[in-house]
PDB file of N, CA and C in Angstrom:
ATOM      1  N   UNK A   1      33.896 200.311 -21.203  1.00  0.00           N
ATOM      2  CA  UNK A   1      32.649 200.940 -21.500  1.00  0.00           C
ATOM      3  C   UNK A   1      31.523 200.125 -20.860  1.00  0.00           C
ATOM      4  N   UNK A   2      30.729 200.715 -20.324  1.00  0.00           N
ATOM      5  CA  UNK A   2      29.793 200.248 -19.150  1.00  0.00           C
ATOM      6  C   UNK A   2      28.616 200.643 -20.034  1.00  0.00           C
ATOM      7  N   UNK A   3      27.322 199.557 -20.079  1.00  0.00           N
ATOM      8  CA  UNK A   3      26.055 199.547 -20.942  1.00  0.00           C
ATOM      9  C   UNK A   3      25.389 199.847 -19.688  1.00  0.00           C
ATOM     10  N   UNK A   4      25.685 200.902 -19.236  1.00  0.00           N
ATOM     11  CA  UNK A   4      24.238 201.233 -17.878  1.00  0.00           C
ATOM     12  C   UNK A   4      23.204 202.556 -18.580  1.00  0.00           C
ATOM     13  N   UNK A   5      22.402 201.936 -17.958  1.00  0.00           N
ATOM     14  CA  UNK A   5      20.847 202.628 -19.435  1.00  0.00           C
ATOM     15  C   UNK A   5      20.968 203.703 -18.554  1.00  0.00           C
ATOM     16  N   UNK A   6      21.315 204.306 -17.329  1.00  0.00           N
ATOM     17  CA  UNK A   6      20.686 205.307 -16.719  1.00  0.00           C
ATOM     18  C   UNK A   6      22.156 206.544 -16.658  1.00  0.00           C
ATOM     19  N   UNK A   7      23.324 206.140 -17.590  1.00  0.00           N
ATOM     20  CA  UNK A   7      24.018 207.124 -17.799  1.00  0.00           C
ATOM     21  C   UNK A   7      23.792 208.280 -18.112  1.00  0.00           C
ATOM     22  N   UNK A   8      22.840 208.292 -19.360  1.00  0.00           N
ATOM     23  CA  UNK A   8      22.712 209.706 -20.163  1.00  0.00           C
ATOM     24  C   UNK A   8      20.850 210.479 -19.152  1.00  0.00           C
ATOM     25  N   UNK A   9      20.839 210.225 -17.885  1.00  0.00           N
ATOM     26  CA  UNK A   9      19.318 210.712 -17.788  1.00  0.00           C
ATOM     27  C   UNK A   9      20.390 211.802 -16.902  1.00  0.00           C
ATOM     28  N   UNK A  10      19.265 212.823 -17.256  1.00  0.00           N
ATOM     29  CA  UNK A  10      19.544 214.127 -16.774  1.00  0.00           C
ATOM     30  C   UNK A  10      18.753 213.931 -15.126  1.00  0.00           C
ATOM     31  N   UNK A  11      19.793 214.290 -14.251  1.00  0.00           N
ATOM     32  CA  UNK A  11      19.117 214.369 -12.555  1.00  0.00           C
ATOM     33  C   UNK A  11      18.080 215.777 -12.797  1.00  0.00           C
ATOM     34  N   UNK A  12      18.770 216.691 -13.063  1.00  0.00           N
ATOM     35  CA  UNK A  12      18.247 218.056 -13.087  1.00  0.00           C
ATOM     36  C   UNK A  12      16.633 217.843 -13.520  1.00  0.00           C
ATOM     37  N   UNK A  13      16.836 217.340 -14.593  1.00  0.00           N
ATOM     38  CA  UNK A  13      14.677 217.099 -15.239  1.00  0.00           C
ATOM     39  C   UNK A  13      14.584 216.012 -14.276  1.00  0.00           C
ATOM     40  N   UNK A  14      14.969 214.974 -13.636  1.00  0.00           N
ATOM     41  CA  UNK A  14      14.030 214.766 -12.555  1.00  0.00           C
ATOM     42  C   UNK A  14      13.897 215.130 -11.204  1.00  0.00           C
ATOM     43  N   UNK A  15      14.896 215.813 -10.915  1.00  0.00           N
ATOM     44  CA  UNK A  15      14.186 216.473 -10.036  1.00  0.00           C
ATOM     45  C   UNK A  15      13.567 217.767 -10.132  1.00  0.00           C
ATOM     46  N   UNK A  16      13.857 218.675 -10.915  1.00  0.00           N
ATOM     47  CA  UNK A  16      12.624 219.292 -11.536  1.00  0.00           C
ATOM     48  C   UNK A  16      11.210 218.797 -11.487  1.00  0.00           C
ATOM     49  N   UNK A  17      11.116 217.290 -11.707  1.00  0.00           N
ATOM     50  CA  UNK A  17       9.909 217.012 -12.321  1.00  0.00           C
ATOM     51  C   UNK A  17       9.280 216.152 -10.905  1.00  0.00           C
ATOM     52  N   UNK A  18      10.633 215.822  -9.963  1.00  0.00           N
ATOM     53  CA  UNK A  18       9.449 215.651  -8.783  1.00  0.00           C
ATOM     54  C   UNK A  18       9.390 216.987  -7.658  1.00  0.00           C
ATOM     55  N   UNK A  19      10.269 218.156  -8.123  1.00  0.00           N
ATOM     56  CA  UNK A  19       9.674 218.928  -7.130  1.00  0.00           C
ATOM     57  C   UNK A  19       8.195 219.474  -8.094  1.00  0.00           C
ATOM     58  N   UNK A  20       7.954 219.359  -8.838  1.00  0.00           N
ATOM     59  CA  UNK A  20       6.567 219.775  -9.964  1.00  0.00           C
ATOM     60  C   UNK A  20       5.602 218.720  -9.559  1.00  0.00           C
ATOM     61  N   UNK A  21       5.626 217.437  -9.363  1.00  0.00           N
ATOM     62  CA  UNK A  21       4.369 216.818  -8.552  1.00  0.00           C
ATOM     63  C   UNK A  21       4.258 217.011  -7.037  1.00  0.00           C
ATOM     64  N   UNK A  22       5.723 217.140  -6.467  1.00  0.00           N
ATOM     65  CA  UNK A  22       5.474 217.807  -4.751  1.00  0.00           C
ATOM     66  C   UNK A  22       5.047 219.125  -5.307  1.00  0.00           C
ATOM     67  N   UNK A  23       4.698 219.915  -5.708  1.00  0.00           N
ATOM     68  CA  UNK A  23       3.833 221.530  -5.587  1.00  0.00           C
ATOM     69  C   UNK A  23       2.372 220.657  -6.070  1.00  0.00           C
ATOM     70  N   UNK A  24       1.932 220.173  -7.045  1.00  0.00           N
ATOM     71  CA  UNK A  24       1.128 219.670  -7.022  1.00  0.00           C
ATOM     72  C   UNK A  24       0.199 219.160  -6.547  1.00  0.00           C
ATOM     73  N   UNK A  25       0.762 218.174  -5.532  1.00  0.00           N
ATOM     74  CA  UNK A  25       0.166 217.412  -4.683  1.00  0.00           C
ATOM     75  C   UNK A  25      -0.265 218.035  -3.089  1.00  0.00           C
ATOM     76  N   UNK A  26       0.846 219.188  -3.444  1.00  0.00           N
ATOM     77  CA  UNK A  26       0.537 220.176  -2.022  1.00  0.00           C
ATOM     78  C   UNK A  26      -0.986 220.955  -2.415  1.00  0.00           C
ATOM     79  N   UNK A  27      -1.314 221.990  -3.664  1.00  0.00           N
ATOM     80  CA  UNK A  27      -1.764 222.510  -4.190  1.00  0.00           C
ATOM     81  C   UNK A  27      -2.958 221.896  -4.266  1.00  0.00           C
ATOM     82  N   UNK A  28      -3.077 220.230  -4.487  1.00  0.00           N
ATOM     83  CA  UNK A  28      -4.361 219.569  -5.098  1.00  0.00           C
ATOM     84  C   UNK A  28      -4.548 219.179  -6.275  1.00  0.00           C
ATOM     85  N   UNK A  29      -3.404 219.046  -7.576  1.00  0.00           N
ATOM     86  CA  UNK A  29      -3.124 218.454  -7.920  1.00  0.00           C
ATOM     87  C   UNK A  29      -4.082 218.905  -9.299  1.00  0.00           C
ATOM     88  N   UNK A  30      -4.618 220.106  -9.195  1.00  0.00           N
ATOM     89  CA  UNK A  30      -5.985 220.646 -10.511  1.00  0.00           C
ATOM     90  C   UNK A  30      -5.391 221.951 -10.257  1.00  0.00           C
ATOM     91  N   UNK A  31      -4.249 222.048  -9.897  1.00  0.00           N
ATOM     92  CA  UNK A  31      -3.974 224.007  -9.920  1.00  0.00           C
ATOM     93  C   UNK A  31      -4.682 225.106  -9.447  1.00  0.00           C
ATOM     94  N   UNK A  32      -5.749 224.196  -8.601  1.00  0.00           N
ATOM     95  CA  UNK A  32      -6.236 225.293  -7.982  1.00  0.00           C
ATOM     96  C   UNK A  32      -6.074 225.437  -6.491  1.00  0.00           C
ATOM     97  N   UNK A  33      -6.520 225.937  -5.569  1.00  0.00           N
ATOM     98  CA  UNK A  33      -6.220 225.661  -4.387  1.00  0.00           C
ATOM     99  C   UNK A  33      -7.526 225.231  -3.375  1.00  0.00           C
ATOM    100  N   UNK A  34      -8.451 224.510  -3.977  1.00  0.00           N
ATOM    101  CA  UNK A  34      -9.286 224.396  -3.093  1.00  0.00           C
ATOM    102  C   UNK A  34      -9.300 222.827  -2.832  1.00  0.00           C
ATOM    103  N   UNK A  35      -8.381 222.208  -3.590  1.00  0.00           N
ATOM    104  CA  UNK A  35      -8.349 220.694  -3.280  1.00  0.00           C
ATOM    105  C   UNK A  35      -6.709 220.407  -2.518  1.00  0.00           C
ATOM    106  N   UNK A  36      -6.518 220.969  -1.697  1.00  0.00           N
ATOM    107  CA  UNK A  36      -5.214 221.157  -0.957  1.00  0.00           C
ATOM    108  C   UNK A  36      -4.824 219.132  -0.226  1.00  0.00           C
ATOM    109  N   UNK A  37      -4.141 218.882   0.126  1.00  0.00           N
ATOM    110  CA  UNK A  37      -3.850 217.735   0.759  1.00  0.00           C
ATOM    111  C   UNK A  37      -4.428 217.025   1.436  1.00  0.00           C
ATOM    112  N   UNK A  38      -4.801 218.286   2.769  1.00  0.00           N
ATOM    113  CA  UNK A  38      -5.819 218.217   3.907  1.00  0.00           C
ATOM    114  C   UNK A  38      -6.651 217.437   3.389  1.00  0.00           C
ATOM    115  N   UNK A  39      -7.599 218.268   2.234  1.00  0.00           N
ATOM    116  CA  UNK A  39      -8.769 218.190   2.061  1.00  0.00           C
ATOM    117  C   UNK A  39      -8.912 216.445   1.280  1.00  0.00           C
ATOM    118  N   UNK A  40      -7.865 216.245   0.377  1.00  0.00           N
ATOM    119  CA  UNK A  40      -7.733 214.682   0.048  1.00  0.00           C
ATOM    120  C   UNK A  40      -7.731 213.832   1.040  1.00  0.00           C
ATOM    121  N   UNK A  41      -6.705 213.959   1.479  1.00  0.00           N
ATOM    122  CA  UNK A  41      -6.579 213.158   2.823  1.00  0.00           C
ATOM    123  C   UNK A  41      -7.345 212.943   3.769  1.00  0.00           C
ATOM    124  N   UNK A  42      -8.234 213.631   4.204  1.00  0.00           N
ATOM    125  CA  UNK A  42      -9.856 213.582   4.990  1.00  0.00           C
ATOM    126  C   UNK A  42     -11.143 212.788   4.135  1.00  0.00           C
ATOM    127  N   UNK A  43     -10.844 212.799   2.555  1.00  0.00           N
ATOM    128  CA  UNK A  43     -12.071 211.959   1.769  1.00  0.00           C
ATOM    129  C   UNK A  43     -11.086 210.762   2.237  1.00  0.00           C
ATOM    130  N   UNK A  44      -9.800 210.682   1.769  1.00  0.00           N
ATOM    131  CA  UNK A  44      -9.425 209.299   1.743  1.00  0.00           C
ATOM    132  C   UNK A  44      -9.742 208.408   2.930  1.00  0.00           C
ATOM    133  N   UNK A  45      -9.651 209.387   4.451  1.00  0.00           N
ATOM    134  CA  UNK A  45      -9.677 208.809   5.442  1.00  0.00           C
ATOM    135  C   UNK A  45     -11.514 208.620   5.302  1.00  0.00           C
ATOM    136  N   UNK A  46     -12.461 209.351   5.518  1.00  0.00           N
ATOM    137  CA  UNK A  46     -13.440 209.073   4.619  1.00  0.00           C
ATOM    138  C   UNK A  46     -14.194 207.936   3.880  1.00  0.00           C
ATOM    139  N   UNK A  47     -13.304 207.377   2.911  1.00  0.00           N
ATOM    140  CA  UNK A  47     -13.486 206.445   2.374  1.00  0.00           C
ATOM    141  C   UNK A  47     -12.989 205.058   3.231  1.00  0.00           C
ATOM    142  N   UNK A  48     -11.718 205.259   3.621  1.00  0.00           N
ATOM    143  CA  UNK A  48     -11.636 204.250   4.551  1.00  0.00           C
ATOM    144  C   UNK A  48     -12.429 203.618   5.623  1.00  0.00           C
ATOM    145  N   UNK A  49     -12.910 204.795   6.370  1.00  0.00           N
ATOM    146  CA  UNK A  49     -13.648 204.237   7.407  1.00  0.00           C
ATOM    147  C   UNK A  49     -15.335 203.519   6.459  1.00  0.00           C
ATOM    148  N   UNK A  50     -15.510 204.626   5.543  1.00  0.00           N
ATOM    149  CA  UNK A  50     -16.638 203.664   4.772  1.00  0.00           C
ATOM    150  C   UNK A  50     -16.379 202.609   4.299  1.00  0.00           C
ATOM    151  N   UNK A  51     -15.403 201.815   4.085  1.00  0.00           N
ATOM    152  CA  UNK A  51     -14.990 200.312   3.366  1.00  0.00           C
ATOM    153  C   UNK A  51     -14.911 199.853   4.692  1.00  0.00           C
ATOM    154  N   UNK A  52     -14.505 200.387   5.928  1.00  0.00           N
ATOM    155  CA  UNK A  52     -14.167 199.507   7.192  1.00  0.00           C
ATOM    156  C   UNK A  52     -15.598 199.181   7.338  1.00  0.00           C
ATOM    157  N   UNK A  53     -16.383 200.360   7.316  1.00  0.00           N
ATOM    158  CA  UNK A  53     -18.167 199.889   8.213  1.00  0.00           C
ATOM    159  C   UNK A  53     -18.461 199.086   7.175  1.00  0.00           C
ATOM    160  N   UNK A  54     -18.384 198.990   5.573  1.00  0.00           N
ATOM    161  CA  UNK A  54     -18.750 197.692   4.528  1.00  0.00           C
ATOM    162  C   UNK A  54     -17.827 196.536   5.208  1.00  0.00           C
ATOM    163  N   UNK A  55     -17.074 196.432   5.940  1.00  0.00           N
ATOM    164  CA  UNK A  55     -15.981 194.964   5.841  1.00  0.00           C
ATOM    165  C   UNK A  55     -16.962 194.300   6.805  1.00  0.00           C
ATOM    166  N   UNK A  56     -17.102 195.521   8.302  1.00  0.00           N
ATOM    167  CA  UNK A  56     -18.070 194.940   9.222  1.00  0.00           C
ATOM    168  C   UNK A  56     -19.145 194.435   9.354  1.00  0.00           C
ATOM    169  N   UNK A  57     -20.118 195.106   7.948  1.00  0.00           N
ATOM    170  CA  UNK A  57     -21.367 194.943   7.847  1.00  0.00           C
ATOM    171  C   UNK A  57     -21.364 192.740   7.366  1.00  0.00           C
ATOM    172  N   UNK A  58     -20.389 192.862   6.512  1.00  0.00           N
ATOM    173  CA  UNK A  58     -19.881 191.691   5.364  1.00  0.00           C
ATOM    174  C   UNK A  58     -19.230 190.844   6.371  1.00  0.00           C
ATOM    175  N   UNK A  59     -18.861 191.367   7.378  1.00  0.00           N
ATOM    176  CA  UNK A  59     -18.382 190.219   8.370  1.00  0.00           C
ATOM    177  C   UNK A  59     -19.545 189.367   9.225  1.00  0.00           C
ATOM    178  N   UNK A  60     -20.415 190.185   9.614  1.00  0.00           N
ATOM    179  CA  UNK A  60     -21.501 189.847  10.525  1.00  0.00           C
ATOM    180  C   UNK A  60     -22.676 189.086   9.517  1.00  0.00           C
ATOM    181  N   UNK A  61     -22.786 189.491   8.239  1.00  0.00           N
ATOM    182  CA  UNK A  61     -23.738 188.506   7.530  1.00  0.00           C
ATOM    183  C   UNK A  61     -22.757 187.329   7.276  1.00  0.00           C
ATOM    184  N   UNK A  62     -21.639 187.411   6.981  1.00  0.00           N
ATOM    185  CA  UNK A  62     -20.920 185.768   6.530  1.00  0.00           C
ATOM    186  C   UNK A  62     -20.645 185.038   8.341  1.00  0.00           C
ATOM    187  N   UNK A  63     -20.955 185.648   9.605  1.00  0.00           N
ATOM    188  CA  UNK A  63     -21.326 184.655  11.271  1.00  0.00           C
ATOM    189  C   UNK A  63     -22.458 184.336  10.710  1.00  0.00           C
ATOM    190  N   UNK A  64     -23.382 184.915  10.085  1.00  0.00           N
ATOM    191  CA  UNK A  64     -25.039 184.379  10.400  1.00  0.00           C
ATOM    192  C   UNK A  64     -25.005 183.608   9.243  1.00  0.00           C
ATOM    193  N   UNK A  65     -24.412 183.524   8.166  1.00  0.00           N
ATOM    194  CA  UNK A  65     -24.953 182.194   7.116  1.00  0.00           C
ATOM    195  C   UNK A  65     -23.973 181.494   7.707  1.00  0.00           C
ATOM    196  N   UNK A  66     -22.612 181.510   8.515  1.00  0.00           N
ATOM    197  CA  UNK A  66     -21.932 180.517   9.164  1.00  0.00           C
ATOM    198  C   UNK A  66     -22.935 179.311   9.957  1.00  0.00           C
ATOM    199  N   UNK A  67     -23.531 180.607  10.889  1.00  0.00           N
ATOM    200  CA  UNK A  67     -24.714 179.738  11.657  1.00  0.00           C
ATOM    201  C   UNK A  67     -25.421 178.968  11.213  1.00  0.00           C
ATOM    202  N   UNK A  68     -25.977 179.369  10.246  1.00  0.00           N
ATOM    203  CA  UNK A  68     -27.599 178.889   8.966  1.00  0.00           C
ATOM    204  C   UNK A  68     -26.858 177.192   8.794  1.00  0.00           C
ATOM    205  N   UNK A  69     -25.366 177.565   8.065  1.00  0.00           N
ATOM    206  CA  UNK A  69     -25.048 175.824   7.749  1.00  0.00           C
ATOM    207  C   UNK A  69     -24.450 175.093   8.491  1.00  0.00           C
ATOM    208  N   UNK A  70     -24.315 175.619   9.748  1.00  0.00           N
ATOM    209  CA  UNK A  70     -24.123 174.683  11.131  1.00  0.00           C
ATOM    210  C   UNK A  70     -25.289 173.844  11.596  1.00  0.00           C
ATOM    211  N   UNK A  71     -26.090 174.777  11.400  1.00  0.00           N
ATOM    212  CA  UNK A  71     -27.606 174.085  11.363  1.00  0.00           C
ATOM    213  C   UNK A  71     -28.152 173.024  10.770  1.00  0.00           C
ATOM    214  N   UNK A  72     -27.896 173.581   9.226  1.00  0.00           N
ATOM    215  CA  UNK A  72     -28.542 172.801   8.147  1.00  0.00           C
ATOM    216  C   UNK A  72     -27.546 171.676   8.525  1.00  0.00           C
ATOM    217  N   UNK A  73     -26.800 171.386   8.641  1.00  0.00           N
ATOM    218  CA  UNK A  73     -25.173 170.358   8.474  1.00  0.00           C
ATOM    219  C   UNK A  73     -25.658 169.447  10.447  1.00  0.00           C
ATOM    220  N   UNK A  74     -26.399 170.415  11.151  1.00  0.00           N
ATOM    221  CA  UNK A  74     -26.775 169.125  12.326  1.00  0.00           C
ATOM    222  C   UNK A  74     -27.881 168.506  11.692  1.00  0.00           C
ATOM    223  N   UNK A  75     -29.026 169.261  11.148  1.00  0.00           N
ATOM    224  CA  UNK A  75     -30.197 168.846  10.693  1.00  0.00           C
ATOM    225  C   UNK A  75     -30.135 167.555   9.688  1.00  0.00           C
ATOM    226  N   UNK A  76     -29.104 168.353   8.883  1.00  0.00           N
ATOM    227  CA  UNK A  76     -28.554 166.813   8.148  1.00  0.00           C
ATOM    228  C   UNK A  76     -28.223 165.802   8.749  1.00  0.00           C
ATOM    229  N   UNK A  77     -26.900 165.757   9.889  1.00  0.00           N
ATOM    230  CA  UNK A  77     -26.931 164.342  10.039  1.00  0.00           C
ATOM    231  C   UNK A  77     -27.920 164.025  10.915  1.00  0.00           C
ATOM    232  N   UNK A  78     -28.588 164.777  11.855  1.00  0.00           N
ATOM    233  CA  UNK A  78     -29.654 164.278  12.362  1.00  0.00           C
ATOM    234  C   UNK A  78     -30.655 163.104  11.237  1.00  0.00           C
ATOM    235  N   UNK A  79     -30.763 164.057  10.108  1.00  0.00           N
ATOM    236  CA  UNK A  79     -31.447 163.353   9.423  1.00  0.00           C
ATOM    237  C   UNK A  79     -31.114 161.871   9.156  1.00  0.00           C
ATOM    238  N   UNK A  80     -29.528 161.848   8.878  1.00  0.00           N
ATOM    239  CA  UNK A  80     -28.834 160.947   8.450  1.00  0.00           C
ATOM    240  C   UNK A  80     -28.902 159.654   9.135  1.00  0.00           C
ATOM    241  N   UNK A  81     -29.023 159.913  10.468  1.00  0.00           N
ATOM    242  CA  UNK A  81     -28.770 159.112  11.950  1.00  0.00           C
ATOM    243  C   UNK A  81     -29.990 158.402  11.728  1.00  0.00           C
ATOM    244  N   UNK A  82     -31.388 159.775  12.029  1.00  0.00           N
ATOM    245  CA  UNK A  82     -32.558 159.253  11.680  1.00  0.00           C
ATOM    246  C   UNK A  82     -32.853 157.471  11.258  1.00  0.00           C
ATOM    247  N   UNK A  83     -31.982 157.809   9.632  1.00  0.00           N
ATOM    248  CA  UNK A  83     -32.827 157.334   8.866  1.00  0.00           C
ATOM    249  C   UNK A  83     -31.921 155.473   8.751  1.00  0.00           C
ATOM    250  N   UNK A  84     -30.629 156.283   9.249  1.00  0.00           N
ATOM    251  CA  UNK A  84     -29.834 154.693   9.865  1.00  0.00           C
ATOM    252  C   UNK A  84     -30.796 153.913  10.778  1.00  0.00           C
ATOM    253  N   UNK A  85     -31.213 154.414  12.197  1.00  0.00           N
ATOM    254  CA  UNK A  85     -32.136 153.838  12.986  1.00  0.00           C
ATOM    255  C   UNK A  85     -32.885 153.317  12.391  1.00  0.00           C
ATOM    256  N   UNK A  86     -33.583 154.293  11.215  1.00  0.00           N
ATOM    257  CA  UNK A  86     -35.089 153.405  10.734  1.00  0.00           C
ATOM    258  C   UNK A  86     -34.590 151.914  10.125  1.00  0.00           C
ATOM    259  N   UNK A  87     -33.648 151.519   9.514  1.00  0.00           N
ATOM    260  CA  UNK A  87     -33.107 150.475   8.997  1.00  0.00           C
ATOM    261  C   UNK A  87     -32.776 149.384   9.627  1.00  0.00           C
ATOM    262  N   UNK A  88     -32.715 149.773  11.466  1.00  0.00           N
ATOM    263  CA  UNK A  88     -31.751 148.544  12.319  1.00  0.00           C
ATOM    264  C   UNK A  88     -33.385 147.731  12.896  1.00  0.00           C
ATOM    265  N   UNK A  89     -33.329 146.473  12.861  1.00  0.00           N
ATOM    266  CA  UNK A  89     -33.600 145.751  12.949  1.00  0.00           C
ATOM    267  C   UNK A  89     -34.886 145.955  14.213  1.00  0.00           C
ATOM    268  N   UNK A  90     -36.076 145.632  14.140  1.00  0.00           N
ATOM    269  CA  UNK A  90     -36.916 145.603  15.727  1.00  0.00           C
ATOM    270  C   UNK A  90     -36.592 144.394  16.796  1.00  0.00           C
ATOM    271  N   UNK A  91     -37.237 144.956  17.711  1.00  0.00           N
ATOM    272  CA  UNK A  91     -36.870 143.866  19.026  1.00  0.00           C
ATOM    273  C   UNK A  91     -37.708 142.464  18.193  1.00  0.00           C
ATOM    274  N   UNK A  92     -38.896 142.656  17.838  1.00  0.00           N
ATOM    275  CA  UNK A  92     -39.695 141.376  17.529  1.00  0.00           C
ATOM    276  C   UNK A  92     -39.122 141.376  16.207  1.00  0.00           C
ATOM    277  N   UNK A  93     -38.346 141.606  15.348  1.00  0.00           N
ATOM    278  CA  UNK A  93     -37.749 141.163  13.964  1.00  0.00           C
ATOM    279  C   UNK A  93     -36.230 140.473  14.822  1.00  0.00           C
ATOM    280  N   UNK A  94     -35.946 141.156  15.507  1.00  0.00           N
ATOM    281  CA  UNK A  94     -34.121 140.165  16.118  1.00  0.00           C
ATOM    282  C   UNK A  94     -35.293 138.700  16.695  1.00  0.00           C
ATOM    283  N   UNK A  95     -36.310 138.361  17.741  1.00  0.00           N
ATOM    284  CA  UNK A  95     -37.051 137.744  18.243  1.00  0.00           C
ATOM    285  C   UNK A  95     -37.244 136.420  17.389  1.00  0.00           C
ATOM    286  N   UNK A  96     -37.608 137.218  16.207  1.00  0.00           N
ATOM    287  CA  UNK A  96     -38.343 136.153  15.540  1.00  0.00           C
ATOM    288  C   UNK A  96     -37.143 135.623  14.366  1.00  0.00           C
ATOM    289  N   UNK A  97     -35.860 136.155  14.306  1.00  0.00           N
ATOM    290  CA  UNK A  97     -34.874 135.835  13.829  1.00  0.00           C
ATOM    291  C   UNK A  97     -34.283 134.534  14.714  1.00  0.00           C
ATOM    292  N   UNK A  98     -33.605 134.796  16.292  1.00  0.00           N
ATOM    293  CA  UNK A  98     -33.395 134.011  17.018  1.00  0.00           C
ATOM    294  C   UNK A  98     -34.372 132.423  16.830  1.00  0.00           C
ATOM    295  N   UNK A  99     -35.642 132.212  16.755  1.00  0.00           N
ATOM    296  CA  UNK A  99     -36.442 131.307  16.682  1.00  0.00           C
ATOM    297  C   UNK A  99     -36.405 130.792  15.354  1.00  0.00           C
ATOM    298  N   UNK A 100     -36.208 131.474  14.289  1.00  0.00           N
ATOM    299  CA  UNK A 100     -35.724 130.832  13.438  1.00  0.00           C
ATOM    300  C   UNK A 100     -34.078 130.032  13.404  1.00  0.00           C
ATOM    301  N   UNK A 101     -34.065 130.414  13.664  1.00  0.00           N
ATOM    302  CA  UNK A 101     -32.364 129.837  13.716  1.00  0.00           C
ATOM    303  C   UNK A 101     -32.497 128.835  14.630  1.00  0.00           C
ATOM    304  N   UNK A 102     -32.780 128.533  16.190  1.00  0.00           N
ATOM    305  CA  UNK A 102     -32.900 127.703  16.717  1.00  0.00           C
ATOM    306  C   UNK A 102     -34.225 126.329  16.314  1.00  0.00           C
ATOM    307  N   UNK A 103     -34.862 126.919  15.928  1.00  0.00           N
ATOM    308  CA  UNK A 103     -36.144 125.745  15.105  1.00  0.00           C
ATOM    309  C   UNK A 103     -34.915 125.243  14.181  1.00  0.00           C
ATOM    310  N   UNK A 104     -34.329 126.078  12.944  1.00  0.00           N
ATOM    311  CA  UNK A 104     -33.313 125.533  11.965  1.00  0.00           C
ATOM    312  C   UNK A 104     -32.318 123.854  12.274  1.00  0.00           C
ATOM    313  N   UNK A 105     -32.261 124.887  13.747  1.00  0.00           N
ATOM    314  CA  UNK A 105     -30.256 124.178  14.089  1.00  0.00           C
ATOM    315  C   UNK A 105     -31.849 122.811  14.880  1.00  0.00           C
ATOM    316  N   UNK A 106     -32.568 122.619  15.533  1.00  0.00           N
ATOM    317  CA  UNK A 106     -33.124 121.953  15.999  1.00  0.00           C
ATOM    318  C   UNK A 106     -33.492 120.760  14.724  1.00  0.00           C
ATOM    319  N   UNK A 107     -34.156 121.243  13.563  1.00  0.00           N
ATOM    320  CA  UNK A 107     -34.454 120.239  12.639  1.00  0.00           C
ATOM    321  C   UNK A 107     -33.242 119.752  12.356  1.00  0.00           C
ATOM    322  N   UNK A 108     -32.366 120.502  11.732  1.00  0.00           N
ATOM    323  CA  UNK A 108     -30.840 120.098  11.253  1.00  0.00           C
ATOM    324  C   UNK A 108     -30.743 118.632  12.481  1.00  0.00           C
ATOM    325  N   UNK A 109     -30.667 118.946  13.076  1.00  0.00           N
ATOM    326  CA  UNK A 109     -30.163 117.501  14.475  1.00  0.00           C
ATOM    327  C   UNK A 109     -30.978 116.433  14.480  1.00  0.00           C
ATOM    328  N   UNK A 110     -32.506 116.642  14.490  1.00  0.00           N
ATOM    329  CA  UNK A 110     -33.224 115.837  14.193  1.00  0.00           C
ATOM    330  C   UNK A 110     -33.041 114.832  12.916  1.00  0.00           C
ATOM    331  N   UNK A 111     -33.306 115.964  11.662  1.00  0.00           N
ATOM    332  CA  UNK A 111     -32.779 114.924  10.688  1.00  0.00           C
ATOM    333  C   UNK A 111     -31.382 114.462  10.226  1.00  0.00           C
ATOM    334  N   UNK A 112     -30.519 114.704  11.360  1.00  0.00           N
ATOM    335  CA  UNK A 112     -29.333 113.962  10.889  1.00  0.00           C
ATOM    336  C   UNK A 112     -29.391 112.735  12.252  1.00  0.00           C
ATOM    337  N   UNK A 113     -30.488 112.850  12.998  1.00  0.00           N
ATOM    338  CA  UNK A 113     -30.119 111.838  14.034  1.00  0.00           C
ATOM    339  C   UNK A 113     -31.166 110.608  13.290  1.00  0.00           C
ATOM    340  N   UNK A 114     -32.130 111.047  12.822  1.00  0.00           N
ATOM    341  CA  UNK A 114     -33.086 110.283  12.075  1.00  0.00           C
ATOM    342  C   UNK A 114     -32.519 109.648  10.634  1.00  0.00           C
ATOM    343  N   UNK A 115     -32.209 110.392   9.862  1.00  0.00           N
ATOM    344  CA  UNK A 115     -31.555 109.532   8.723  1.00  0.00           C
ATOM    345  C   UNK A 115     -30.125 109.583   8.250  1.00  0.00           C
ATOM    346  N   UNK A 116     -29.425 110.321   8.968  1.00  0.00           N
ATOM    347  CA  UNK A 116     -27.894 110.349   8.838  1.00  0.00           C
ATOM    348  C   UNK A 116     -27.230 109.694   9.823  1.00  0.00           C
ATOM    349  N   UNK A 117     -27.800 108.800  11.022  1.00  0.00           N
ATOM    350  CA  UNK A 117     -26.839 108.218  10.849  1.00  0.00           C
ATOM    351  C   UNK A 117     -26.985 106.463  10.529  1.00  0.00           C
ATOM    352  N   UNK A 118     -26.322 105.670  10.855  1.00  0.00           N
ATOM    353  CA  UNK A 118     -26.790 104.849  10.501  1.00  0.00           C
ATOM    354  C   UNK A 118     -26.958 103.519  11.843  1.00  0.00           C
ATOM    355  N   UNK A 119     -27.796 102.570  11.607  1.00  0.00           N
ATOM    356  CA  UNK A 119     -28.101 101.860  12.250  1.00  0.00           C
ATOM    357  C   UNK A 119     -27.581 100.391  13.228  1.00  0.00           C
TER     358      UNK A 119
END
């Protein structure tokens, strides 16, 4: 004995019941005849091409805010770069660094030749 659920279904009521949605669907699907297949099938196509011209419209504004933050995103690091430069050092700040250091290392020698070493 075999537990298959689809033993006891009658073929006859279904196919009965899909040649009853094929007349249907030929017909238009409201029993009358003025909504025939054709006539679905032309809104559907219809509708399609109207979601295609929305995909296109939705494609061409998401290139131009693409653009907008290519922009904003150079402008930024421009900014970024900017503001590194402002931080690096001037010719007369490296200048007057060098002269310090050599005055430094100059005393340093002096006073170790003067009181470090010995006599």
């Amino acid at each position: 004995m075999t537990d298959d659920p689809l033993q006891n279904v009658d073929t006859r009521l279904l196919d009965e019941q899909g040649r009853r949605a094929l007349e249907r669907m030929v017909r238009g699907g409201r029993g009358g005849d003025g909504g025939g297949i054709e006539d679905r099938l032309a809104k559907i196509e219809q509708a399609v091409t109207d979601v295609g011209n929305a995909v296109r419209r939705v494609e061409a504004q998401l290139q131009v805010t693409e653009t907008r933050f290519e922009t904003l995103a150079k402008a930024t690091d421009l900014a970024e770069l900017k503001g590194r430069v402002s931080q690096l050092p001037t010719v007369w700040t490296m200048l007057a660094m060098i002269v310090t250091v050599v005055f430094a290392v100059f005393g340093g020698a002096i006073a170790l030749l003067r009181f470090g070493l010995p006599h």
